[in-house]
PDB file of N, CA and C in Angstrom:
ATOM      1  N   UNK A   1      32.559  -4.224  -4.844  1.00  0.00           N
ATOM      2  CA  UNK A   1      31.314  -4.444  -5.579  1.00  0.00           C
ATOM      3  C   UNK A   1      30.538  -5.631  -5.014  1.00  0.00           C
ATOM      4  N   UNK A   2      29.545  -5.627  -5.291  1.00  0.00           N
ATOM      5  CA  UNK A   2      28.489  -6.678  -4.667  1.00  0.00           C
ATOM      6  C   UNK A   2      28.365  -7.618  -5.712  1.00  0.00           C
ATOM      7  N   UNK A   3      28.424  -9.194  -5.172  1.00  0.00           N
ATOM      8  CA  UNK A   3      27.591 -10.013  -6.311  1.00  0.00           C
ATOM      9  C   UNK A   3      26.549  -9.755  -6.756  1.00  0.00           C
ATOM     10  N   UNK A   4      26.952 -10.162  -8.137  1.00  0.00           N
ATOM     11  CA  UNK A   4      25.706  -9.673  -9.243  1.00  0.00           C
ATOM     12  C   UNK A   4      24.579 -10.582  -8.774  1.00  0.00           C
ATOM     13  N   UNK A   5      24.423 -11.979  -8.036  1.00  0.00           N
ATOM     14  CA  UNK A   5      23.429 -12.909  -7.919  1.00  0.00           C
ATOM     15  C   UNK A   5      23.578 -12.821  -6.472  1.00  0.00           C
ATOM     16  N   UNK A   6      22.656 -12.886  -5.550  1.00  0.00           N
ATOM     17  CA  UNK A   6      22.626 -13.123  -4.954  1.00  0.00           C
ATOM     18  C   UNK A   6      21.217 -14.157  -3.831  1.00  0.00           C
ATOM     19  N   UNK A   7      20.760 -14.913  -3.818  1.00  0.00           N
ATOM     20  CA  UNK A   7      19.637 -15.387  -3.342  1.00  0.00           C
ATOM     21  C   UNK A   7      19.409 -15.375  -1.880  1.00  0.00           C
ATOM     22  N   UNK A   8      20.699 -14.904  -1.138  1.00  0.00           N
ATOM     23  CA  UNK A   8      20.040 -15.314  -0.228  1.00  0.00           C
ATOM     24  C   UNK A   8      19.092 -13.945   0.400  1.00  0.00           C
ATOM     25  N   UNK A   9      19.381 -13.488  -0.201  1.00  0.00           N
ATOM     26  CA  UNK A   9      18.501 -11.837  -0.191  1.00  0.00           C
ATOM     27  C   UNK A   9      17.130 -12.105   0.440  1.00  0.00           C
ATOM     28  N   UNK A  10      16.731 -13.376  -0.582  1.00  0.00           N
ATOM     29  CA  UNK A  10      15.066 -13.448   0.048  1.00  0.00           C
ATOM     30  C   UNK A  10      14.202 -13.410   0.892  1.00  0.00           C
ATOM     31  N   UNK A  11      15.675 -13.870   1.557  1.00  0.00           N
ATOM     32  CA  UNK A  11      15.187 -14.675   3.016  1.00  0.00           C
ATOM     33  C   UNK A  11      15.218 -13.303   4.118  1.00  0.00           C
ATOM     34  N   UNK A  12      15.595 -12.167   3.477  1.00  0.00           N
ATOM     35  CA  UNK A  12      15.545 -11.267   4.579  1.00  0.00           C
ATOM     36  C   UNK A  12      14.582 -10.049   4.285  1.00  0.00           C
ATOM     37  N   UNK A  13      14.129  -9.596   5.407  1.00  0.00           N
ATOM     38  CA  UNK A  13      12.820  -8.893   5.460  1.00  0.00           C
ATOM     39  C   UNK A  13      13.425  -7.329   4.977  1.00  0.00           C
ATOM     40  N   UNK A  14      14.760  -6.604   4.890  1.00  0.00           N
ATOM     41  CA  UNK A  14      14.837  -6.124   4.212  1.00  0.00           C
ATOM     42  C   UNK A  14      14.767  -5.504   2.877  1.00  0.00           C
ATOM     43  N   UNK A  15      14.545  -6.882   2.113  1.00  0.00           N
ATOM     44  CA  UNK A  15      15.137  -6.861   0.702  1.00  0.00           C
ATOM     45  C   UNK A  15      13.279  -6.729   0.537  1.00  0.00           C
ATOM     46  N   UNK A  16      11.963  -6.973   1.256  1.00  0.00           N
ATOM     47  CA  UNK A  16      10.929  -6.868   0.732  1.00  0.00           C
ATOM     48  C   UNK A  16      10.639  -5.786   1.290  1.00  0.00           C
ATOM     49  N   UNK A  17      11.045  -4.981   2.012  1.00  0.00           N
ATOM     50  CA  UNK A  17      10.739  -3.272   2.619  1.00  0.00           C
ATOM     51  C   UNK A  17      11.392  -2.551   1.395  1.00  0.00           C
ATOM     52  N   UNK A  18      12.525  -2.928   0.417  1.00  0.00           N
ATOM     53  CA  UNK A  18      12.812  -2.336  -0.133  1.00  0.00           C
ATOM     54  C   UNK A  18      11.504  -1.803  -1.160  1.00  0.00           C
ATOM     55  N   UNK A  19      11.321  -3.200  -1.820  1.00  0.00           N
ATOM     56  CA  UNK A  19       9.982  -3.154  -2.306  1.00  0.00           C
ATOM     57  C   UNK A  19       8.664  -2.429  -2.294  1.00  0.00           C
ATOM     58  N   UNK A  20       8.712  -2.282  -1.272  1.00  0.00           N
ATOM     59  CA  UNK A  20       7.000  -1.703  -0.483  1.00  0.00           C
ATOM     60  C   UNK A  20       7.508  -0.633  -0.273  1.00  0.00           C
ATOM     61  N   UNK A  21       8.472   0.240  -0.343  1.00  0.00           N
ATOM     62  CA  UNK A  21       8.723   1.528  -0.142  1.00  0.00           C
ATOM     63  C   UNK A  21       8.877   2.152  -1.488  1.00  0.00           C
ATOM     64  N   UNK A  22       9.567   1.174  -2.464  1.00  0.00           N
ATOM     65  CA  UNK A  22       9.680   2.112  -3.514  1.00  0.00           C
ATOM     66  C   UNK A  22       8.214   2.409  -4.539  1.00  0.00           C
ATOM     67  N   UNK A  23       7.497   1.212  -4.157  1.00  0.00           N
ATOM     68  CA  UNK A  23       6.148   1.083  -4.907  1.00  0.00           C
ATOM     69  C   UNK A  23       5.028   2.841  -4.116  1.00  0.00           C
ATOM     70  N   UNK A  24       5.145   2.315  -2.842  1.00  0.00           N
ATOM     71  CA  UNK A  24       4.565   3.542  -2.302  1.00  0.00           C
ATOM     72  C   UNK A  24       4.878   4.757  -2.704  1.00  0.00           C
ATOM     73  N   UNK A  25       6.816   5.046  -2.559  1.00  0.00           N
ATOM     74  CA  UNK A  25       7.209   6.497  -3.549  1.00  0.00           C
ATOM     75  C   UNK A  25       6.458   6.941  -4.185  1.00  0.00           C
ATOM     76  N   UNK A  26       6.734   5.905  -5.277  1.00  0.00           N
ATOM     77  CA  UNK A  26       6.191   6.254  -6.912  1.00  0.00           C
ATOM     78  C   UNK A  26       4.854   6.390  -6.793  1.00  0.00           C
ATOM     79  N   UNK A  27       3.952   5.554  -6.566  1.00  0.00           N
ATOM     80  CA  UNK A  27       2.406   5.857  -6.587  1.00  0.00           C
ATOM     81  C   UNK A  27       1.863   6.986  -5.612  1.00  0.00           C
ATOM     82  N   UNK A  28       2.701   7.598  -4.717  1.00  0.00           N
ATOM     83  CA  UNK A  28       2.346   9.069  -4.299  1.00  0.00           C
ATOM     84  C   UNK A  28       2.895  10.216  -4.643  1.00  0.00           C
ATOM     85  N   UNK A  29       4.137   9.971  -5.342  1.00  0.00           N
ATOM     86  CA  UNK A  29       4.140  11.259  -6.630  1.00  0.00           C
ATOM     87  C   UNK A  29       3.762  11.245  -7.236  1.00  0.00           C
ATOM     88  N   UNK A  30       3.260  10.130  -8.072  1.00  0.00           N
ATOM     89  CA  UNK A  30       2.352  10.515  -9.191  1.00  0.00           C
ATOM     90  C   UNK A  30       0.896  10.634  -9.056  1.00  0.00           C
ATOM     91  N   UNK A  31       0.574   9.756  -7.781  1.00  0.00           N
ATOM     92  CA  UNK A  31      -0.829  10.702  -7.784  1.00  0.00           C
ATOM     93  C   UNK A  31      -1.223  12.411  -7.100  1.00  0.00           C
ATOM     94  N   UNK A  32       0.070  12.735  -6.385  1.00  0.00           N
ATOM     95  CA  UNK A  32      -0.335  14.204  -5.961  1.00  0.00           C
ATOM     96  C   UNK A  32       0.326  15.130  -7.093  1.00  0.00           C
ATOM     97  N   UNK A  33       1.414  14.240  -7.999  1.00  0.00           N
ATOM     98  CA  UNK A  33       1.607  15.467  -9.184  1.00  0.00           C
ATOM     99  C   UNK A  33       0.556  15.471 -10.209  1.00  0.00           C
ATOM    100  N   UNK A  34       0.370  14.525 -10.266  1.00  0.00           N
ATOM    101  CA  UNK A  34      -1.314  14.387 -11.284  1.00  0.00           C
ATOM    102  C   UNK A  34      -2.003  15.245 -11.005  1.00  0.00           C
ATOM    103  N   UNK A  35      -2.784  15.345  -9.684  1.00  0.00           N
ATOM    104  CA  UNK A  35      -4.282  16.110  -9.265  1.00  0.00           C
ATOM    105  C   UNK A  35      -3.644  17.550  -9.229  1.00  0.00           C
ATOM    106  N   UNK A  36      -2.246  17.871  -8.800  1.00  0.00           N
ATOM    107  CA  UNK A  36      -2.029  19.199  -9.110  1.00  0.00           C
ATOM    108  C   UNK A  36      -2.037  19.708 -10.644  1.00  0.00           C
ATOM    109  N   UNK A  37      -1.600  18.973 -11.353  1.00  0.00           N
ATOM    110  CA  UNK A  37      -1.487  19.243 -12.966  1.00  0.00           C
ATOM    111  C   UNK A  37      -3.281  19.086 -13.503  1.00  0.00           C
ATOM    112  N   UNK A  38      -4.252  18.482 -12.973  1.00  0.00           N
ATOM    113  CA  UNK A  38      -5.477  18.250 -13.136  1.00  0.00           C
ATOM    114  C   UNK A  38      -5.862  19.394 -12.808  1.00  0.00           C
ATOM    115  N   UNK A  39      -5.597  19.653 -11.697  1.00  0.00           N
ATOM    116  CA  UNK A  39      -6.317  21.093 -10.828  1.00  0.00           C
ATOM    117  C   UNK A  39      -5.859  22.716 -11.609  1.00  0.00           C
ATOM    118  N   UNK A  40      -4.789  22.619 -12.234  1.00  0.00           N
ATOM    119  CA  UNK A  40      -4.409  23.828 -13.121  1.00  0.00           C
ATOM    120  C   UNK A  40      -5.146  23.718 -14.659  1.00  0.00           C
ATOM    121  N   UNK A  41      -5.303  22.303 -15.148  1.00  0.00           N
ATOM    122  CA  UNK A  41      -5.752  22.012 -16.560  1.00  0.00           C
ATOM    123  C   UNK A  41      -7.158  22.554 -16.609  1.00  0.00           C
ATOM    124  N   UNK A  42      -7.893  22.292 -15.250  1.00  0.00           N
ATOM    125  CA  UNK A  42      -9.474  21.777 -15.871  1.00  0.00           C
ATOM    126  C   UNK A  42      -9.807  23.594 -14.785  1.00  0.00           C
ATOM    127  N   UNK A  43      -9.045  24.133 -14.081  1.00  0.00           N
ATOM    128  CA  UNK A  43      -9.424  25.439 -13.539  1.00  0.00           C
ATOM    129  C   UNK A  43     -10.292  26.107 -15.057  1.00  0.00           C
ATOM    130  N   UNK A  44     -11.027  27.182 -14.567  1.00  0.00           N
ATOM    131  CA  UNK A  44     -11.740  27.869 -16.077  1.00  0.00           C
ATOM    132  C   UNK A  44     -10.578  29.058 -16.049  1.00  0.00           C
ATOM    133  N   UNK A  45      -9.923  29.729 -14.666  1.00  0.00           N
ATOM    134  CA  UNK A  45      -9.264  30.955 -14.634  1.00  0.00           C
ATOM    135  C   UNK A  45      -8.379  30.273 -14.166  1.00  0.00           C
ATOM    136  N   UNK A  46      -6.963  30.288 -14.871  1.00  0.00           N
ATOM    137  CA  UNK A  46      -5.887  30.115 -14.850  1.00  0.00           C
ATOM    138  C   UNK A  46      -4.664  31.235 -13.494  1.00  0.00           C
ATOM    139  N   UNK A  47      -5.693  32.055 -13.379  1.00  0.00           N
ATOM    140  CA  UNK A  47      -5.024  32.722 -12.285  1.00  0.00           C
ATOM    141  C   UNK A  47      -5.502  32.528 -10.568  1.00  0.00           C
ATOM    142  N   UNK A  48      -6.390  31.437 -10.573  1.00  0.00           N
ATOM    143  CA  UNK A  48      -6.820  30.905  -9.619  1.00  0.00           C
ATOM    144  C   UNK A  48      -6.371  29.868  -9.023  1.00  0.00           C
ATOM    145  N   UNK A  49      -5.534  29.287  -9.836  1.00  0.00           N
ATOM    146  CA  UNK A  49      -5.198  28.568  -9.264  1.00  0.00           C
ATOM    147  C   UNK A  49      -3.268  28.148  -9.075  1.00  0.00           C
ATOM    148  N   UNK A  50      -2.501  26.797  -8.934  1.00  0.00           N
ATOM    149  CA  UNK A  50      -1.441  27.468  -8.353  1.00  0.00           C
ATOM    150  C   UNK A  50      -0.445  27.789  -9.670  1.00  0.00           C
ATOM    151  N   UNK A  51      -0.404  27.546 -10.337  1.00  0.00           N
ATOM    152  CA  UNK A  51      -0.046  28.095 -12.302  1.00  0.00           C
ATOM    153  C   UNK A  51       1.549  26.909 -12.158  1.00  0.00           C
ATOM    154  N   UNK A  52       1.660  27.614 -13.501  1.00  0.00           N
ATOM    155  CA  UNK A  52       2.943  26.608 -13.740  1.00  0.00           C
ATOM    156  C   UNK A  52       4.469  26.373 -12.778  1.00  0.00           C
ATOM    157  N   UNK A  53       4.261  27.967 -11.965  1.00  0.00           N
ATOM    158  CA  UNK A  53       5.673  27.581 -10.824  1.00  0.00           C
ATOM    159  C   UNK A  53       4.853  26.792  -9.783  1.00  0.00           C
ATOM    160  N   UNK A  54       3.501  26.516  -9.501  1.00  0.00           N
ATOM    161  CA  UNK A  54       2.945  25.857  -8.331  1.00  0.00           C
ATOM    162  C   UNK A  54       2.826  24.220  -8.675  1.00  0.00           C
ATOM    163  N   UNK A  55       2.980  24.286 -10.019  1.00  0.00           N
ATOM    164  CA  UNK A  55       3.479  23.008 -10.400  1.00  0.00           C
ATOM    165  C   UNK A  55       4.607  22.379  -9.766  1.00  0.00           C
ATOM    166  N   UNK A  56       5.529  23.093 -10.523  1.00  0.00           N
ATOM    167  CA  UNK A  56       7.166  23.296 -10.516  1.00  0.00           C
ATOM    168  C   UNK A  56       7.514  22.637  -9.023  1.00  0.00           C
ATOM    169  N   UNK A  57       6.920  24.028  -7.984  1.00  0.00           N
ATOM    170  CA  UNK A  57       7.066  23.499  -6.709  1.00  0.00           C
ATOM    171  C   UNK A  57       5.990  22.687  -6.295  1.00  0.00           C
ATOM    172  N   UNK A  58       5.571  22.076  -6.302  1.00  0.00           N
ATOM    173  CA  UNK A  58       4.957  20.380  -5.951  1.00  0.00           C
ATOM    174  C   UNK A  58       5.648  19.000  -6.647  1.00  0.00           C
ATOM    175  N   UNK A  59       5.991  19.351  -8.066  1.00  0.00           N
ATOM    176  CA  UNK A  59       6.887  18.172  -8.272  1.00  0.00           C
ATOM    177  C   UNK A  59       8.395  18.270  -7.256  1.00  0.00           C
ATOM    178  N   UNK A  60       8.758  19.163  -6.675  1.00  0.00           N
ATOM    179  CA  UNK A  60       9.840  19.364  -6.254  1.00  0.00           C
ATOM    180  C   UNK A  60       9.749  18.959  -4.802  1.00  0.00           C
ATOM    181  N   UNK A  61       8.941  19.370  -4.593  1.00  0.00           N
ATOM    182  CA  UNK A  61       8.369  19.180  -2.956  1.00  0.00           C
ATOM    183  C   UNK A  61       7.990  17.637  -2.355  1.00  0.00           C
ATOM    184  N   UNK A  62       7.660  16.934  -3.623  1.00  0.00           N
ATOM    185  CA  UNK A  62       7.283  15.719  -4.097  1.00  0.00           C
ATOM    186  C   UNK A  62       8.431  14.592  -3.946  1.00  0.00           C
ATOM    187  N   UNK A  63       8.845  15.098  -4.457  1.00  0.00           N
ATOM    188  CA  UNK A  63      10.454  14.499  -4.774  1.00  0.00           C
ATOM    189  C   UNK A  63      11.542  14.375  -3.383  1.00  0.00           C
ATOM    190  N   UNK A  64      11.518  15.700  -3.030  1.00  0.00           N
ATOM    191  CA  UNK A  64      12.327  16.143  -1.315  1.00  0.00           C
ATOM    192  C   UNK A  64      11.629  15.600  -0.347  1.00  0.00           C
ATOM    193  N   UNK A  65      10.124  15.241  -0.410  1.00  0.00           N
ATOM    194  CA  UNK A  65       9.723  14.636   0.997  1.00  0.00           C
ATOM    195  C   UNK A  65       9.788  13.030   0.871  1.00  0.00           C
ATOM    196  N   UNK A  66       9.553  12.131  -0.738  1.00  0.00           N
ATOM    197  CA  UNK A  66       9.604  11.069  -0.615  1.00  0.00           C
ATOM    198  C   UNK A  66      10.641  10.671  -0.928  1.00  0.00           C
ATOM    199  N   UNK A  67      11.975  11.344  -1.151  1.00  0.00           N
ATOM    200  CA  UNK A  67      13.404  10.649  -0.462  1.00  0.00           C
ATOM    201  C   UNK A  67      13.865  11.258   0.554  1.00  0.00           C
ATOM    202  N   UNK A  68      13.405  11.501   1.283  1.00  0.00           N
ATOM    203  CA  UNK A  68      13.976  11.968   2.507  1.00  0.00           C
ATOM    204  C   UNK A  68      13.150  10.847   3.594  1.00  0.00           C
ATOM    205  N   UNK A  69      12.215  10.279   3.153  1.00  0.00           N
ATOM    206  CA  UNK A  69      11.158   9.392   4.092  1.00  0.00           C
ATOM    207  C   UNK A  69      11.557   8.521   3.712  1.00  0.00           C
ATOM    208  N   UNK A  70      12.165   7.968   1.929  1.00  0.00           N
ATOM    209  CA  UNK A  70      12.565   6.467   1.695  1.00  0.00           C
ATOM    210  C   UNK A  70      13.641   6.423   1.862  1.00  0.00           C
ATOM    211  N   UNK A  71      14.898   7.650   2.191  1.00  0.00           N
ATOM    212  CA  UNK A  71      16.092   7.078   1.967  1.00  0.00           C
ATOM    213  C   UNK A  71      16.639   6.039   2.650  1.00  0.00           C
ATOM    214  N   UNK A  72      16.069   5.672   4.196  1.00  0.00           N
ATOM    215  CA  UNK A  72      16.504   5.138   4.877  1.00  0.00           C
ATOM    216  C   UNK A  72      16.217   3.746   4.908  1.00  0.00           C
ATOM    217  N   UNK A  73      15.372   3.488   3.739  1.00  0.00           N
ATOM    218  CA  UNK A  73      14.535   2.364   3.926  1.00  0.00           C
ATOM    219  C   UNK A  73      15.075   1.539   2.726  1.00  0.00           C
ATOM    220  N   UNK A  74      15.170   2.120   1.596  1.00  0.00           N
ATOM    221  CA  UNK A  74      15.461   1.832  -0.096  1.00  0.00           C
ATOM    222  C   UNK A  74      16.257   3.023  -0.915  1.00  0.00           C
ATOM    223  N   UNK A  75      17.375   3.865   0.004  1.00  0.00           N
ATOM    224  CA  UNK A  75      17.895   3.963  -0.848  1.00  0.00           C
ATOM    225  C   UNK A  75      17.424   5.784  -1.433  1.00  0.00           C
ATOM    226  N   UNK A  76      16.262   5.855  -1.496  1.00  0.00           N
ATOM    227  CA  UNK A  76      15.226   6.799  -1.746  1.00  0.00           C
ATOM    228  C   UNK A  76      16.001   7.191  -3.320  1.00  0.00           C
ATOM    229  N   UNK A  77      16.211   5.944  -3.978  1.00  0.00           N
ATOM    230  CA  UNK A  77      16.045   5.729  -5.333  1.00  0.00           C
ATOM    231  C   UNK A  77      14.815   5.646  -6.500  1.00  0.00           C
ATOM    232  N   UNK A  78      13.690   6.724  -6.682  1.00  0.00           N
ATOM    233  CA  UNK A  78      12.852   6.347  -6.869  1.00  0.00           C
ATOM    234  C   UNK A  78      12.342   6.180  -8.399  1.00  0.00           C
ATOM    235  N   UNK A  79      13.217   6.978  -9.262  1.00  0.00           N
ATOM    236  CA  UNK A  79      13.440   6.993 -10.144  1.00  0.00           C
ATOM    237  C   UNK A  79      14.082   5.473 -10.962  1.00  0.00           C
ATOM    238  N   UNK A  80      13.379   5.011 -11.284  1.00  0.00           N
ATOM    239  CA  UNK A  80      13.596   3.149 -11.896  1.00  0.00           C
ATOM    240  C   UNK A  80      15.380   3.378 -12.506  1.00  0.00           C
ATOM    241  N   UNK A  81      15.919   4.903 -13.622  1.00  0.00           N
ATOM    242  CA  UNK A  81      16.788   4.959 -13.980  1.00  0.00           C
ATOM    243  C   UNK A  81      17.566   4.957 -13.073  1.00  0.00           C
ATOM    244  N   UNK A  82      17.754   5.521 -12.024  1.00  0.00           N
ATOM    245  CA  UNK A  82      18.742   5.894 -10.867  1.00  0.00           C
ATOM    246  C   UNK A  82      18.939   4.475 -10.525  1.00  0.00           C
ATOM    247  N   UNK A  83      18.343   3.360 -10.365  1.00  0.00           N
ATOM    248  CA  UNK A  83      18.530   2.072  -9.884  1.00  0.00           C
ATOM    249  C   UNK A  83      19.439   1.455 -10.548  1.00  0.00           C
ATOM    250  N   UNK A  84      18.543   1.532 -12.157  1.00  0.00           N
ATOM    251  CA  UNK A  84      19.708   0.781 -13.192  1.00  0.00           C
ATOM    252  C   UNK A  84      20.958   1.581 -13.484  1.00  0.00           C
ATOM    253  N   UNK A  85      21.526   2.616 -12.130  1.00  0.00           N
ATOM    254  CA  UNK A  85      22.576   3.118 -12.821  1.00  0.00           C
ATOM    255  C   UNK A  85      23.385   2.661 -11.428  1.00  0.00           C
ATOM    256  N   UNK A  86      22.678   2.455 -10.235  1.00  0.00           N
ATOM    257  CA  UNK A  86      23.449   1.928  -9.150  1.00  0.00           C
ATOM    258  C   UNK A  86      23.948   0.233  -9.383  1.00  0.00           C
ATOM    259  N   UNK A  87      23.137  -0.221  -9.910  1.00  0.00           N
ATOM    260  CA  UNK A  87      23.199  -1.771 -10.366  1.00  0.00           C
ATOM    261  C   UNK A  87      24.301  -1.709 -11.169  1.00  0.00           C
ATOM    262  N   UNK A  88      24.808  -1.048 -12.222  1.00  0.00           N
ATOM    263  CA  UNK A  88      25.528  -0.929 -13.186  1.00  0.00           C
ATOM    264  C   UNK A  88      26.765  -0.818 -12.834  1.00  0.00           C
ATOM    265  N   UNK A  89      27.102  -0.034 -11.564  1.00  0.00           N
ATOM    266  CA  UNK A  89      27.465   0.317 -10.725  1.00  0.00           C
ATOM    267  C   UNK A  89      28.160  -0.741  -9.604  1.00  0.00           C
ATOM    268  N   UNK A  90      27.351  -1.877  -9.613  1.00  0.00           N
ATOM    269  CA  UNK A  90      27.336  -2.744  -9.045  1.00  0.00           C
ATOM    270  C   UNK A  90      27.160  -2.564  -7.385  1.00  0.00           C
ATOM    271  N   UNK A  91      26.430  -1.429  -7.184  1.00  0.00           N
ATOM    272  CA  UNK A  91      26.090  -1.324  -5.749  1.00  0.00           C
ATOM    273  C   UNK A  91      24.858  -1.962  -5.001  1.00  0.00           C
ATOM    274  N   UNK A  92      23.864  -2.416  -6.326  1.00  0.00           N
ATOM    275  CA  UNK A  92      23.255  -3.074  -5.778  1.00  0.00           C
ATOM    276  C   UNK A  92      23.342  -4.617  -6.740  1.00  0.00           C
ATOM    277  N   UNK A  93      22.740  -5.327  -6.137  1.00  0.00           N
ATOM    278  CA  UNK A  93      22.673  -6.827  -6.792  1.00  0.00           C
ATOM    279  C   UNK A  93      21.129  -6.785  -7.670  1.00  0.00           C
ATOM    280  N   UNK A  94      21.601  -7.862  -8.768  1.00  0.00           N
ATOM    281  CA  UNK A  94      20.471  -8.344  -9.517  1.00  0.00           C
ATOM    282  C   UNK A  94      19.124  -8.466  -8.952  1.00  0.00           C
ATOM    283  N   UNK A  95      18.598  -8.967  -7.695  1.00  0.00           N
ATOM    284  CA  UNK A  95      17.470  -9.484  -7.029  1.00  0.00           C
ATOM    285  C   UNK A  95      17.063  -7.818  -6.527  1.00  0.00           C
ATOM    286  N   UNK A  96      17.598  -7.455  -6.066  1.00  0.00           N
ATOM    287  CA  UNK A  96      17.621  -5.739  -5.344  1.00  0.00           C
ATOM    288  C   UNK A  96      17.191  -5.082  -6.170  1.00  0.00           C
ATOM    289  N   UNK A  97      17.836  -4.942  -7.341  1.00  0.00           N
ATOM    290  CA  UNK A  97      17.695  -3.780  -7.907  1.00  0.00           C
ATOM    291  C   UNK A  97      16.599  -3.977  -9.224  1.00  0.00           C
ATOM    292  N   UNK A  98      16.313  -5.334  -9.363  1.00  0.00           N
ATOM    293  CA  UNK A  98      15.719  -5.820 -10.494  1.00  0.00           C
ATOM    294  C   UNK A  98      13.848  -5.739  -9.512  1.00  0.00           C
ATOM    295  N   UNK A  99      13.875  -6.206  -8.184  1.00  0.00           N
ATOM    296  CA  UNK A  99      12.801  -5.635  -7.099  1.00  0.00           C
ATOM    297  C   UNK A  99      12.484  -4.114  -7.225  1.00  0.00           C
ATOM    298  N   UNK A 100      13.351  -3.815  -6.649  1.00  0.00           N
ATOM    299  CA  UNK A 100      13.143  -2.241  -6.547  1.00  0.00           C
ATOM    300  C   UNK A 100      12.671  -1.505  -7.977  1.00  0.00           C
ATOM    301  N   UNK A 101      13.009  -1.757  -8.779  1.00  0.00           N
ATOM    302  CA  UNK A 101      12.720  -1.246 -10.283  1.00  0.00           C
ATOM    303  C   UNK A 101      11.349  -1.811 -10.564  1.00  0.00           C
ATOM    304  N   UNK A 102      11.110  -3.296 -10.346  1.00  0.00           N
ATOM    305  CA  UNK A 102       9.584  -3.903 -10.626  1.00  0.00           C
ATOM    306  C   UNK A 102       8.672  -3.055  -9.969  1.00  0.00           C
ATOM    307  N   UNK A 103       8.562  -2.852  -8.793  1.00  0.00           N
ATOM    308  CA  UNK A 103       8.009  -2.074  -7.907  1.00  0.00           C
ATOM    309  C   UNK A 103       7.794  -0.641  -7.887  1.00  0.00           C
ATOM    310  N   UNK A 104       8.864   0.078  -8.622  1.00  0.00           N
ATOM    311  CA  UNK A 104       8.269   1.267  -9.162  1.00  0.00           C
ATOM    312  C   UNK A 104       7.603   1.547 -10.498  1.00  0.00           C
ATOM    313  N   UNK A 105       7.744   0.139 -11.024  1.00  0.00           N
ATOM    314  CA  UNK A 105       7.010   0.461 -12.276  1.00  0.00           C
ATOM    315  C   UNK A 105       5.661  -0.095 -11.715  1.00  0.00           C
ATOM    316  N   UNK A 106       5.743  -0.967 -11.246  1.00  0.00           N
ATOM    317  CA  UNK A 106       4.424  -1.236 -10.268  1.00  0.00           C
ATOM    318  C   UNK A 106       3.340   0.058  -9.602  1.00  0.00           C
ATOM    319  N   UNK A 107       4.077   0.667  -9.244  1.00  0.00           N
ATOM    320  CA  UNK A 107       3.383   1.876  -8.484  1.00  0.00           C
ATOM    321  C   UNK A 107       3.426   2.931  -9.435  1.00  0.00           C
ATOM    322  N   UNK A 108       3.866   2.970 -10.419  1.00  0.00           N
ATOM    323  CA  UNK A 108       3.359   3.637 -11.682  1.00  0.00           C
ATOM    324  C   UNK A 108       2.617   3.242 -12.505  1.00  0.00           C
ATOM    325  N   UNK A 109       2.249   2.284 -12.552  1.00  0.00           N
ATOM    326  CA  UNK A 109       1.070   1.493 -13.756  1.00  0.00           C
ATOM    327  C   UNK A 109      -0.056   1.767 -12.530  1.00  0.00           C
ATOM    328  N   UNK A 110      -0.136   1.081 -11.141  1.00  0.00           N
ATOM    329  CA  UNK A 110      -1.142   1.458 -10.345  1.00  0.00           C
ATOM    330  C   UNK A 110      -1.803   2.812 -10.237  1.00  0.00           C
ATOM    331  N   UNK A 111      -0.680   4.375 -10.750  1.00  0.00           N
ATOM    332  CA  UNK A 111      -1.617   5.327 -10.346  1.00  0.00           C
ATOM    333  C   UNK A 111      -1.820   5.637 -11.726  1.00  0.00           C
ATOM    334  N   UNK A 112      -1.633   5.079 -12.924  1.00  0.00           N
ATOM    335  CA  UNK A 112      -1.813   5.551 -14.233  1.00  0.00           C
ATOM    336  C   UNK A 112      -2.922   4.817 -15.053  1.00  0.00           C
ATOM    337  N   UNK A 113      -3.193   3.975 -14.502  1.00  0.00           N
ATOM    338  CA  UNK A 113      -4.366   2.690 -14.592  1.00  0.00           C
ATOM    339  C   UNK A 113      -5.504   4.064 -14.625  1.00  0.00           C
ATOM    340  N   UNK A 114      -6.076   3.805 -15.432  1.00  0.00           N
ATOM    341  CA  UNK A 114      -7.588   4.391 -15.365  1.00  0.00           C
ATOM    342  C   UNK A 114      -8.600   3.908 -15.109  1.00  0.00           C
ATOM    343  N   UNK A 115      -9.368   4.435 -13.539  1.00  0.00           N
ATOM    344  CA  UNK A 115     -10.949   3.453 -13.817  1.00  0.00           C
ATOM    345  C   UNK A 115     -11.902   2.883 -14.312  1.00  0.00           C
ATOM    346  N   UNK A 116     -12.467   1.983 -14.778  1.00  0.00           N
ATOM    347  CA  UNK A 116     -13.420   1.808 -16.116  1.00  0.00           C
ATOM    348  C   UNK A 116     -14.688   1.731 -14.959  1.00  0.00           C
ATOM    349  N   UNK A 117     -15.292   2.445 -16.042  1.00  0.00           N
ATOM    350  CA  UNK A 117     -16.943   3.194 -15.496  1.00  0.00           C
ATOM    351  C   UNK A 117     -18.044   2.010 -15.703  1.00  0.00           C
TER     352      UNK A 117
END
């Protein structure tokens, strides 16, 4: 198991790629599962467009391309729960996993933020 504390983490350029990868994840699934779920809601003909399995497969598709691009980087943990269950786990440390989790909630408040007009 890994120490639960660790500081000297900081100092390495790893531990902030972790960061910047998991923030990116998250804020590009949720903005291409959004505009697909937008693009079926606001269609007038529901058969025009890609319906509820074209959903299905884009959240899925979503999911398979941005851990397969982050795994190598962070883990391709992108899911904030999956973190707090590796931490728990003790595979990752406090600073790691407490990053990586800020950062996807980060990149989820960023694509859920609404513009003000």
């Amino acid at each position: 198991p890994l120490p639960l504390f660790e500081p000297g983490e900081l100092t390495f350029w790893s531990f902030y790629k972790v960061g910047i990868a998991e923030f990116i994840a998250t804020f590009l699934f949720l903005y291409i599962s959004v505009l697909i779920v937008m693009d079926v809601v606001k269609s007038p003909s529901k058969c025009s467009t890609v319906g509820i399995q074209g959903i299905d497969w884009a959240f899925k598709g979503m999911i398979f391309a941005l851990i397969y691009c982050s795994a190598g980087i962070s883990g391709g943990h992108i899911n904030p729960a999956v973190t707090f269950g590796l931490f728990l786990a003790r595979k990752l440390s406090l600073l790691l996993g407490g990053g990586a989790t800020a950062n996807s909630v980060a990149g989820g408040y960023t694509k859920g933020r609404r513009p003000r007009c």
